[in-house]
PDB file of N, CA and C in Angstrom:
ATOM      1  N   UNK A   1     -18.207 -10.827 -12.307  1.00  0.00           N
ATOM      2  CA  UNK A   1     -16.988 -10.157 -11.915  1.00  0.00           C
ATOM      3  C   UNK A   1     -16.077 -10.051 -13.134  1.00  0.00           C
ATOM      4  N   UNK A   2     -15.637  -8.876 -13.382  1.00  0.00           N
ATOM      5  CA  UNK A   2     -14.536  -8.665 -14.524  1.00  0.00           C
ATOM      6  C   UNK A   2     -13.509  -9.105 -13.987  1.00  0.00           C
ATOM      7  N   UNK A   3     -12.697 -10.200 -14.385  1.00  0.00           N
ATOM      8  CA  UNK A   3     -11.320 -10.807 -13.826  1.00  0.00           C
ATOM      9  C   UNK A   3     -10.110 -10.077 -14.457  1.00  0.00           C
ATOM     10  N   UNK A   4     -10.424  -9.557 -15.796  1.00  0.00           N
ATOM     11  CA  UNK A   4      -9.234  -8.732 -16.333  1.00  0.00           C
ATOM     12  C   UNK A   4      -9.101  -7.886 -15.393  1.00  0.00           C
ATOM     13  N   UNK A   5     -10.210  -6.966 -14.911  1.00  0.00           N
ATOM     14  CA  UNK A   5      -9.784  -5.706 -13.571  1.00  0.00           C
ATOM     15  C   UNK A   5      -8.997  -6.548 -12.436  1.00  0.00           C
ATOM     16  N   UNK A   6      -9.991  -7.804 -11.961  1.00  0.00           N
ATOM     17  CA  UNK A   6      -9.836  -8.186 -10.242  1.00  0.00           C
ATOM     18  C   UNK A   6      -8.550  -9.095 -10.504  1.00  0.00           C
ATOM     19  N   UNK A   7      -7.884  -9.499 -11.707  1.00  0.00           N
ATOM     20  CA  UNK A   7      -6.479 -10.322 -11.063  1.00  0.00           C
ATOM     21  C   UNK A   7      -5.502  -9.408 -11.059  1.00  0.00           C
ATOM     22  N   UNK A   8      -5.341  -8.058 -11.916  1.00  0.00           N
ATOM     23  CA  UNK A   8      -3.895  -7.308 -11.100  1.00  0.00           C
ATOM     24  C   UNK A   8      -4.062  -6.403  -9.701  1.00  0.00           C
ATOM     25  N   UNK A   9      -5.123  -6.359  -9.452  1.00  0.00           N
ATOM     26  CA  UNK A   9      -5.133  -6.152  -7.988  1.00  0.00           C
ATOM     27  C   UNK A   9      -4.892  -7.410  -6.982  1.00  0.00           C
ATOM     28  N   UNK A  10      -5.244  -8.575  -7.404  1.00  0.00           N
ATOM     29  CA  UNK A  10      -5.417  -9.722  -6.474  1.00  0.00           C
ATOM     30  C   UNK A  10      -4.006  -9.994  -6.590  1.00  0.00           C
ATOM     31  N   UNK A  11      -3.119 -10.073  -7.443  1.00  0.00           N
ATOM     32  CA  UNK A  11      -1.752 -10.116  -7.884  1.00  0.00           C
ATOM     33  C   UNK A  11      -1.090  -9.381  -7.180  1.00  0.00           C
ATOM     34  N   UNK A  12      -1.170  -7.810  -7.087  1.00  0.00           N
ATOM     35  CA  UNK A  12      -0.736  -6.795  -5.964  1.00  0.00           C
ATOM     36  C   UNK A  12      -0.350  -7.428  -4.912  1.00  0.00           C
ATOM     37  N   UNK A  13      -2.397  -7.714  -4.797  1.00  0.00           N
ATOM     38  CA  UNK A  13      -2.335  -7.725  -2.530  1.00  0.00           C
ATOM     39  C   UNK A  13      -1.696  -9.094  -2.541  1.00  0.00           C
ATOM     40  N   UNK A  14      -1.544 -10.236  -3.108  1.00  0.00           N
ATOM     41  CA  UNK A  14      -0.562 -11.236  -2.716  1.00  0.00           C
ATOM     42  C   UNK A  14       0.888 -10.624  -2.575  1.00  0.00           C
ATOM     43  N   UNK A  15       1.597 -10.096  -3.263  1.00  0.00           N
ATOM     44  CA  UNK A  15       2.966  -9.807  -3.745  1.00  0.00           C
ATOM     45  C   UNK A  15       3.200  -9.042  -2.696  1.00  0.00           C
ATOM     46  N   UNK A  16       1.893  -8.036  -2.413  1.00  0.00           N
ATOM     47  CA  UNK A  16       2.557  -7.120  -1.325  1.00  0.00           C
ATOM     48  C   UNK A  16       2.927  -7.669   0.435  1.00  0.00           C
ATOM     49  N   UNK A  17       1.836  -8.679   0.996  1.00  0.00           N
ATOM     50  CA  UNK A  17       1.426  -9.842   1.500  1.00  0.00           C
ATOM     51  C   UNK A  17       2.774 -10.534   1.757  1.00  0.00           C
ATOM     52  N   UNK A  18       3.310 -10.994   0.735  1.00  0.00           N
ATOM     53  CA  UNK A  18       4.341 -11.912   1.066  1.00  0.00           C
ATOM     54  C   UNK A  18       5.507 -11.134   1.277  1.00  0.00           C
ATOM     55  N   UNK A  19       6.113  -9.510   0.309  1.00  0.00           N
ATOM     56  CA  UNK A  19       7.071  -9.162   0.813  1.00  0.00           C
ATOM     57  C   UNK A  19       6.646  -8.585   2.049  1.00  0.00           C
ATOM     58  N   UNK A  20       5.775  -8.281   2.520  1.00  0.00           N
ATOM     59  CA  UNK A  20       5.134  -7.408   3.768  1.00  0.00           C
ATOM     60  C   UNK A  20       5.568  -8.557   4.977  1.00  0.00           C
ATOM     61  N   UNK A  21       5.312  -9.898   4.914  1.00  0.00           N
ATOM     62  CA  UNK A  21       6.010 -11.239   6.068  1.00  0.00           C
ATOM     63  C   UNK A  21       7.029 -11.146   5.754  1.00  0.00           C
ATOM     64  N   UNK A  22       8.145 -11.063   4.670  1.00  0.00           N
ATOM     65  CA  UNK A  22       9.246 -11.089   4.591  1.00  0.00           C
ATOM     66  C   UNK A  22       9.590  -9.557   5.566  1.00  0.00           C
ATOM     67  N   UNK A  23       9.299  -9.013   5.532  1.00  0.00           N
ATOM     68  CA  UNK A  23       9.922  -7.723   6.290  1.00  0.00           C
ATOM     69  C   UNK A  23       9.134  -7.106   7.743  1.00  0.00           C
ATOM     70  N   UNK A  24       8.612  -7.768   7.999  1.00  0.00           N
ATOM     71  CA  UNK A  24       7.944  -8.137   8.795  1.00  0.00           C
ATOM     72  C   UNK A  24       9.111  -8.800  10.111  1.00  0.00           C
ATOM     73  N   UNK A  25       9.858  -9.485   9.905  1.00  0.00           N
ATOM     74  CA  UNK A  25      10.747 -10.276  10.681  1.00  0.00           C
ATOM     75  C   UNK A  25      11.759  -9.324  10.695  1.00  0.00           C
ATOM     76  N   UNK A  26      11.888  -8.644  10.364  1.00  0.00           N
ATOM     77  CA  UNK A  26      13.251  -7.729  10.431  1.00  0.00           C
ATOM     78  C   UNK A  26      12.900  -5.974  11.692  1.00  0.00           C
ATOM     79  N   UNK A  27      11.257  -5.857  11.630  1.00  0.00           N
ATOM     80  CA  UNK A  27      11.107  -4.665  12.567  1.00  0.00           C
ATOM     81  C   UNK A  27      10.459  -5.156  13.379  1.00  0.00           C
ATOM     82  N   UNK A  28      10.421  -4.080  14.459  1.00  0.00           N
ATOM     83  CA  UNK A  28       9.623  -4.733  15.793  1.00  0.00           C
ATOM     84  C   UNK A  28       8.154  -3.773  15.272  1.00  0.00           C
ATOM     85  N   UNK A  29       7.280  -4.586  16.042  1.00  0.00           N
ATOM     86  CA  UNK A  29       5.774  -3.954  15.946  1.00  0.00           C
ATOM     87  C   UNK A  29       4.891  -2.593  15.751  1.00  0.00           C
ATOM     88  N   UNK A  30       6.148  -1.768  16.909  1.00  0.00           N
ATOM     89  CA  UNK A  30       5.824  -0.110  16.737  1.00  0.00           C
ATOM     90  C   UNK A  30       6.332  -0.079  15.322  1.00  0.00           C
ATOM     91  N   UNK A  31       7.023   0.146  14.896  1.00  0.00           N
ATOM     92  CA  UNK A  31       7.885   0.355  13.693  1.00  0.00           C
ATOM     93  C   UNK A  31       6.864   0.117  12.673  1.00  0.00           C
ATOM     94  N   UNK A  32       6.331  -1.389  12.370  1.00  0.00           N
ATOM     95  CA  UNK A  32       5.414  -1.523  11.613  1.00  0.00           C
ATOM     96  C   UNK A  32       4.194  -0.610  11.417  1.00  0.00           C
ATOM     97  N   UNK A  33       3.814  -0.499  12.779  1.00  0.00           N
ATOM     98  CA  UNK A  33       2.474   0.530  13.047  1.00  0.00           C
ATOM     99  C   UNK A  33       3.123   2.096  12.207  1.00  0.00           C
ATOM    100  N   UNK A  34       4.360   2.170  13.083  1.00  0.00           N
ATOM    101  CA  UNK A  34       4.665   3.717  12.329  1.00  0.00           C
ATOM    102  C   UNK A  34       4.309   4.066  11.127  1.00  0.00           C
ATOM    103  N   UNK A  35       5.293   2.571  10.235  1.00  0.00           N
ATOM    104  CA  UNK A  35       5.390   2.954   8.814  1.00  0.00           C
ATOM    105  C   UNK A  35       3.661   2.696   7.995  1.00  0.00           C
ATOM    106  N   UNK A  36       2.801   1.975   8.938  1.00  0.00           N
ATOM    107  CA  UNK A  36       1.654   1.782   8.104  1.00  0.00           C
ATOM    108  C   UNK A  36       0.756   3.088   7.975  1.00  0.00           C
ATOM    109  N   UNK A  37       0.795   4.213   9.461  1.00  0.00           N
ATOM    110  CA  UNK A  37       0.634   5.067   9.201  1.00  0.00           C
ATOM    111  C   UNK A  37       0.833   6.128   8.765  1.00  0.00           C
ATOM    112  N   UNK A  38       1.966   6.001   8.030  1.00  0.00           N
ATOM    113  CA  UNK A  38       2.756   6.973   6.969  1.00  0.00           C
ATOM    114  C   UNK A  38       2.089   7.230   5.860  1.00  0.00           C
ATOM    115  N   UNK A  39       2.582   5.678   5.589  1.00  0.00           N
ATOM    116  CA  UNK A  39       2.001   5.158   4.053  1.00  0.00           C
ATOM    117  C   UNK A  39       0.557   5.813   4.016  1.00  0.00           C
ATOM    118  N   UNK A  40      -0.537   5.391   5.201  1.00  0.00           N
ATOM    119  CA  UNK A  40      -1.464   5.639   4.921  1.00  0.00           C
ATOM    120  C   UNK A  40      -2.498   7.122   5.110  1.00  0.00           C
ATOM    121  N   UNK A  41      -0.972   8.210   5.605  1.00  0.00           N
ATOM    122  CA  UNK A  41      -1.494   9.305   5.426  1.00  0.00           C
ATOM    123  C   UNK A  41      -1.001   9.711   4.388  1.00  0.00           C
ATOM    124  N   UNK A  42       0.010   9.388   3.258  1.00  0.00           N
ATOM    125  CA  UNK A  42       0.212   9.856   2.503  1.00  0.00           C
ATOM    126  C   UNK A  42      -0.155   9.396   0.907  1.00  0.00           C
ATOM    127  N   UNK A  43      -1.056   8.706   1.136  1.00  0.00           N
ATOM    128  CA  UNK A  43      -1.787   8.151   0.682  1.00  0.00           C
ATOM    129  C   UNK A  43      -2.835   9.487  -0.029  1.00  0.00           C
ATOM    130  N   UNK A  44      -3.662   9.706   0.594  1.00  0.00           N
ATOM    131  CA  UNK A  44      -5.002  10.693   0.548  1.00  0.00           C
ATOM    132  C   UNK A  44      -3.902  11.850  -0.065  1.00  0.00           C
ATOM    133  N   UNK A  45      -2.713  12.199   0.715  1.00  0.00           N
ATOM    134  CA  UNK A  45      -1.527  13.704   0.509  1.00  0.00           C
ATOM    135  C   UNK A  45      -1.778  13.469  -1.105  1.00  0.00           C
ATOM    136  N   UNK A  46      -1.254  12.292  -1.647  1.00  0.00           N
ATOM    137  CA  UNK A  46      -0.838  12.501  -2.990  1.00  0.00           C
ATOM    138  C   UNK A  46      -1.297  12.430  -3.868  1.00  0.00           C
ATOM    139  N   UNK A  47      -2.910  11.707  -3.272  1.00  0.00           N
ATOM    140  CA  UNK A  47      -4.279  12.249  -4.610  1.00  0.00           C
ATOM    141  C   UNK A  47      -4.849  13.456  -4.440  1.00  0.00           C
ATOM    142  N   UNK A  48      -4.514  14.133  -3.342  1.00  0.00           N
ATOM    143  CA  UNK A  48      -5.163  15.586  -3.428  1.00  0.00           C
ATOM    144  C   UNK A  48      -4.464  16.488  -4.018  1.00  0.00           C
ATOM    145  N   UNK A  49      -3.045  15.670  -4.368  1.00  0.00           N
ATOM    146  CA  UNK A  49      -2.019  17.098  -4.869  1.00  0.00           C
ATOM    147  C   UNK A  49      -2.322  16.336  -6.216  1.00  0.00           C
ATOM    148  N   UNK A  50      -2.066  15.165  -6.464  1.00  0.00           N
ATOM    149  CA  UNK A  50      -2.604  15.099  -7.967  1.00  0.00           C
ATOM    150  C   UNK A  50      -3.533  15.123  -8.867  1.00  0.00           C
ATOM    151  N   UNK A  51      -4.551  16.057  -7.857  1.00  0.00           N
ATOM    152  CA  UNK A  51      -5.968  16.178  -8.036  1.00  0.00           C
ATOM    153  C   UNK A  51      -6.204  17.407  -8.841  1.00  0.00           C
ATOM    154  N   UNK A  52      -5.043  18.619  -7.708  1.00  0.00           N
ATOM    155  CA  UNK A  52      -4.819  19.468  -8.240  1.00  0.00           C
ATOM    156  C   UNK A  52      -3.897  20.260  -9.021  1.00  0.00           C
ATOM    157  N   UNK A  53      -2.820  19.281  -9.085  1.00  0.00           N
ATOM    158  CA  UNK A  53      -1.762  19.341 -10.239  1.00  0.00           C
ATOM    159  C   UNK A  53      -2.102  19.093 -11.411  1.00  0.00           C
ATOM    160  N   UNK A  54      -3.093  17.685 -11.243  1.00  0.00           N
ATOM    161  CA  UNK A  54      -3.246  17.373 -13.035  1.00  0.00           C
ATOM    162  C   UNK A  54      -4.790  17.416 -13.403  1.00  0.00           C
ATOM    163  N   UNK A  55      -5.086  18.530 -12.251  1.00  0.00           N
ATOM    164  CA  UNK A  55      -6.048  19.280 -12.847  1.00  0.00           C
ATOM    165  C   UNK A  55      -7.355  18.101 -13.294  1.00  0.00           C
TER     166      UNK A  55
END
């Protein structure tokens, strides 16, 4: 395993992880669901436009 690649991702998903419980306590459940499926349609939106923006 290349660890130079796998610790700033592993670094990420912790960081994101802990502020994600921190905010977590502040919305109710739908809310969470909403915003995860935002994120995660716009996700795919903004590599296809930067697919074809930067060519």
């Amino acid at each position: 395993m290349n660890w130079i690649v796998v610790l700033p991702f592993a670094a990420g998903s912790l960081a994101g992880m802990l502020i994600g419980r921190i905010i977590a306590h502040f919305l109710a459940g739908s809310k969470l669901q909403q915003g995860f499926a935002v994120v995660s349609m716009g996700v795919p939106v903004w590599m296809i436009i930067r697919l074809f923006w930067m060519g």
